[in-house]
Protein backbone atom coordinates (compact mmCIF):
# COMPACT_ATOMS: atom_id res chain seq x y z
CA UNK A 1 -9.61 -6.50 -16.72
CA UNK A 2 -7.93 -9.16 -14.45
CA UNK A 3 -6.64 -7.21 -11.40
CA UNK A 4 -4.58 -8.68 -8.85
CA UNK A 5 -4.73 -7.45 -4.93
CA UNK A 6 -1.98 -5.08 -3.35
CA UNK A 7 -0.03 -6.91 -1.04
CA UNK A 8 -0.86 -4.90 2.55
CA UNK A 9 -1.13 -6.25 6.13
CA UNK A 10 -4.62 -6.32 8.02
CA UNK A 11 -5.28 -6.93 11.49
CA UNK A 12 -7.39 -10.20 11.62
CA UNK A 13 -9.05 -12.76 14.44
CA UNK A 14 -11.06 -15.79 14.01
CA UNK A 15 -14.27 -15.68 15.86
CA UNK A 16 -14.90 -19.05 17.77
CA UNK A 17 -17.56 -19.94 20.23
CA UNK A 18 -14.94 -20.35 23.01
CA UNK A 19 -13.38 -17.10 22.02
CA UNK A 20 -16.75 -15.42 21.82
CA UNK A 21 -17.60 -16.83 25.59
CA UNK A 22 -14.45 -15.56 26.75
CA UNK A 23 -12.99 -12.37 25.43
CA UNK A 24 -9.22 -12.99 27.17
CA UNK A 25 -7.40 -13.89 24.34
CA UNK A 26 -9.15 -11.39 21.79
CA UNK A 27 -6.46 -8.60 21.19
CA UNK A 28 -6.49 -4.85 22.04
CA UNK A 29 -7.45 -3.81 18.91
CA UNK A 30 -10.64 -5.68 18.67
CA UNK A 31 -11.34 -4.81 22.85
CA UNK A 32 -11.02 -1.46 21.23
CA UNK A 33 -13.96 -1.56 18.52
CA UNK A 34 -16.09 -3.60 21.20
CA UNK A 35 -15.82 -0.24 23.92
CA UNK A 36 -16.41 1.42 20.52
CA UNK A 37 -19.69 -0.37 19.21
CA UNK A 38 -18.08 -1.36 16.19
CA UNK A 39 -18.43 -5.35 17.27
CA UNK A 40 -21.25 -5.78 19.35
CA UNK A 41 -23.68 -8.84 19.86
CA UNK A 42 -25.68 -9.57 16.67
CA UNK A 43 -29.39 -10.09 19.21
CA UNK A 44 -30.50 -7.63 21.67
CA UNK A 45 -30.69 -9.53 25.15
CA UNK A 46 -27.75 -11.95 24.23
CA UNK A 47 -26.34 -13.71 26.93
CA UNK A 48 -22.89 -12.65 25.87
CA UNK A 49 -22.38 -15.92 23.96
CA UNK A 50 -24.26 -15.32 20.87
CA UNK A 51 -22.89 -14.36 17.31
CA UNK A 52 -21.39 -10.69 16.88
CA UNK A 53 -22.10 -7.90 14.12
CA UNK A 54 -19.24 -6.05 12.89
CA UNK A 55 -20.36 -2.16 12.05
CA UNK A 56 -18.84 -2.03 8.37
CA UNK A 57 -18.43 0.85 5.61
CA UNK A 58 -21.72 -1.05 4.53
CA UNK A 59 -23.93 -1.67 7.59
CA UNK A 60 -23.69 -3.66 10.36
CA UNK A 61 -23.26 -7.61 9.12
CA UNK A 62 -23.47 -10.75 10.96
CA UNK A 63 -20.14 -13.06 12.06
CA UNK A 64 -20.77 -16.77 11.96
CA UNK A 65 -18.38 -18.61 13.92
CA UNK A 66 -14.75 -19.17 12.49
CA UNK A 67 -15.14 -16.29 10.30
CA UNK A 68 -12.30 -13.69 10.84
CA UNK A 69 -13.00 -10.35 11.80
CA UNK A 70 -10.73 -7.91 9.97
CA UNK A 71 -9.25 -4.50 10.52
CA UNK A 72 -8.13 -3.24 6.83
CA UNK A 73 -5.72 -0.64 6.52
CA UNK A 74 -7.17 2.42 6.78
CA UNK A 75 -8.97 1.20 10.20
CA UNK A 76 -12.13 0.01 8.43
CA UNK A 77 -13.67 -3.36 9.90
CA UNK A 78 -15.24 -6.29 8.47
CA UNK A 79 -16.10 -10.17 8.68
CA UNK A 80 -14.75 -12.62 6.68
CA UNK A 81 -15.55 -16.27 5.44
CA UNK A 82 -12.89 -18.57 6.27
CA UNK A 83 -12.31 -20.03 3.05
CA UNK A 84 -11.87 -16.42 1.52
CA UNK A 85 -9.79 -15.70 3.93
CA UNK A 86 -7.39 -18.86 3.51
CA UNK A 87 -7.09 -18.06 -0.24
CA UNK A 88 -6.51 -14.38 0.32
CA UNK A 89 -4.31 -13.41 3.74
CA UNK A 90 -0.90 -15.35 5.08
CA UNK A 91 0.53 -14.91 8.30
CA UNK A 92 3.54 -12.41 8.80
CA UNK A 93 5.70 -13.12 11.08
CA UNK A 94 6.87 -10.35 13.99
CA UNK A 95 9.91 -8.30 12.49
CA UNK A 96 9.30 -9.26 9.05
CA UNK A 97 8.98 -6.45 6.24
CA UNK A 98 5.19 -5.71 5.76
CA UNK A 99 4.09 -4.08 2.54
CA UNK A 100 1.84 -1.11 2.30
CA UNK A 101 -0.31 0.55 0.15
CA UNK A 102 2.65 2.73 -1.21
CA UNK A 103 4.86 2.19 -4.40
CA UNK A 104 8.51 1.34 -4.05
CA UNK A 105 10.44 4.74 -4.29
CA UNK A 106 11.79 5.67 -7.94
CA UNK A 107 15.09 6.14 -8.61
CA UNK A 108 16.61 8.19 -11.17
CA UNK A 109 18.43 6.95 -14.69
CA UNK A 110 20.19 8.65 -17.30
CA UNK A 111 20.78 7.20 -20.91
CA UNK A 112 22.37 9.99 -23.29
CA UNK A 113 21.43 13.18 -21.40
CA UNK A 114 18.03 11.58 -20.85
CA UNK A 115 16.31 11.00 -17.16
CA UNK A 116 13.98 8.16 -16.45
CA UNK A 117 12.55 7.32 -12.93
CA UNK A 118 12.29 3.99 -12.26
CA UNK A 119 12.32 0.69 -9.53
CA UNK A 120 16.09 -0.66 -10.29
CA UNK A 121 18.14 -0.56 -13.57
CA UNK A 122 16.29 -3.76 -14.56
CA UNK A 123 13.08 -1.45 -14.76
CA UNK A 124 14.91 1.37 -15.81
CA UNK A 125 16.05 -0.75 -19.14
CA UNK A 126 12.21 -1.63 -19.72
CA UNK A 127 10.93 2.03 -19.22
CA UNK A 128 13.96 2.98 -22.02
CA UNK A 129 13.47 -0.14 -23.99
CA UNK A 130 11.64 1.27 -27.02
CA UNK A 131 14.86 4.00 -27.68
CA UNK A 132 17.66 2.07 -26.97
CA UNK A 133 19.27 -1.59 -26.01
CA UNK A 134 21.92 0.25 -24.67
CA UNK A 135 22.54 0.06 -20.90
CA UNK A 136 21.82 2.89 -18.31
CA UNK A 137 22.95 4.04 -15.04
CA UNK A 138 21.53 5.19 -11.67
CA UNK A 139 22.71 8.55 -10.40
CA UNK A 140 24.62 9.30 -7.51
CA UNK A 141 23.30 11.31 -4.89
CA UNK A 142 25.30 14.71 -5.73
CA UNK A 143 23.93 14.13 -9.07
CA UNK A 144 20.21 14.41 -7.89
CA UNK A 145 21.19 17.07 -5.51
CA UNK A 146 23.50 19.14 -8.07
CA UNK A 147 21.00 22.38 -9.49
CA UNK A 148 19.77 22.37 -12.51
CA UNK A 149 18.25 24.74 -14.89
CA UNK A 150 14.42 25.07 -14.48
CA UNK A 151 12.18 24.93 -17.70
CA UNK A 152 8.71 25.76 -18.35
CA UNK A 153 6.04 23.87 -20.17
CA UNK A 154 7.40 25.45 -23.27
CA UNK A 155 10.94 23.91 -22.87
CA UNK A 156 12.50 27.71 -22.27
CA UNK A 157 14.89 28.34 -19.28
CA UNK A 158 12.99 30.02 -16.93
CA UNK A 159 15.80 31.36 -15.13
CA UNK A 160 15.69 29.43 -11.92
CA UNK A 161 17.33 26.22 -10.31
CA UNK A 162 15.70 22.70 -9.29
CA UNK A 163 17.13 19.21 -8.63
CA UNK A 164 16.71 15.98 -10.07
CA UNK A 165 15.73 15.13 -6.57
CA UNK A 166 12.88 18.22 -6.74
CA UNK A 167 11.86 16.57 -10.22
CA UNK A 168 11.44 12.97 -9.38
CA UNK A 169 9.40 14.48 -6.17
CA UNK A 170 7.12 16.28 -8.41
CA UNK A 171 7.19 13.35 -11.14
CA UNK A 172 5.21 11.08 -8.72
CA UNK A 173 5.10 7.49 -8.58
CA UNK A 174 4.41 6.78 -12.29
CA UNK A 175 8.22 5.14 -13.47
CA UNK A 176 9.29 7.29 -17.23
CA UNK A 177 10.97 9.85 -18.77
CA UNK A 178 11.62 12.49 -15.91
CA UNK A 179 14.32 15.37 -18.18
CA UNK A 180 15.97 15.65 -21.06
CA UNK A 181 16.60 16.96 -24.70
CA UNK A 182 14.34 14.24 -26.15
CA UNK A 183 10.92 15.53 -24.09
């Protein structure tokens, strides 16, 4: 299967002798994992200009200079060759939008009495595509806030109220067929 990485934002630094022989420029987070003994010198005895070891989810491994030293997302650390890096990480720029780990929120889409969650209407029309080339429409926010009958697994009224809103909540992240007569 050909997978393709989720775009999220690291913390990284290139390791350099003259960055290694003076830690002024290195930034807090990585003072912060040296006071923690996550990056520490790779000899005992160094003289505090030798190559580092970064404590990873795999062991400790060894930093050769100009490899980048990496905090991932969920605060994990580990080094990284330069050319991998090059081919895999851009800079982002301060104030620009920075993706994460989570999907884009759903929105909600009705085609004749039917619900679908989806990104945008452009989604929405693939997610409906196999029942219709007809067009559908996103609804308003009294419409996902407006009660609706409650059903259970059995499609019989159960009595109670939920939202559309409630419904996507429960639906997830996974864009489809959300309510309807169709189900």
């Amino acid at each position: 299967m050909k997978s393709r990485k989720k775009p999220v934002v690291v913390e990284a630094f290139q390791m350099t002798k003259e960055r290694r022989t003076s830690n002024a420029g290195w930034p807090k987070w990585l003072h912060e994992a040296w006071n923690a003994g996550v990056v520490h010198p790779a000899y005992p005895n160094s003289d505090g200009n030798g190559r580092l070891k970064v404590r990873t989810l795999e062991g400790d491994l060894l930093v050769d200079w100009d490899d980048w030293i990496i905090k991932g997302v969920k605060g994990e650390f580990y080094p990284c060759k330069p050319d991998i890096f090059a081919a895999t990480y851009e800079a982002v720029e301060e104030g620009e939008p920075q993706a994460t780990d989570a999907a884009p929120p759903l929105k909600v889409f009705e085609y004749n009495g039917e619900l679908y969650a989806a990104r945008d209407l452009a989604h929405a029309r693939e997610v409906i595509a196999e029942y219709t080339t007809d067009d559908a429409r996103e609804l308003s926010e009294a419409e996902l806030d407006a009660p609706q009958p409650e059903f259970d697994e059995d499609e019989r009224e159960t009595g109670g109220t939920t939202t559309v809103r409630q419904m996507l909540a429960e639906h997830g992240d996974e864009p489809g067929w959300l309510a309807g007569p169709n189900g």
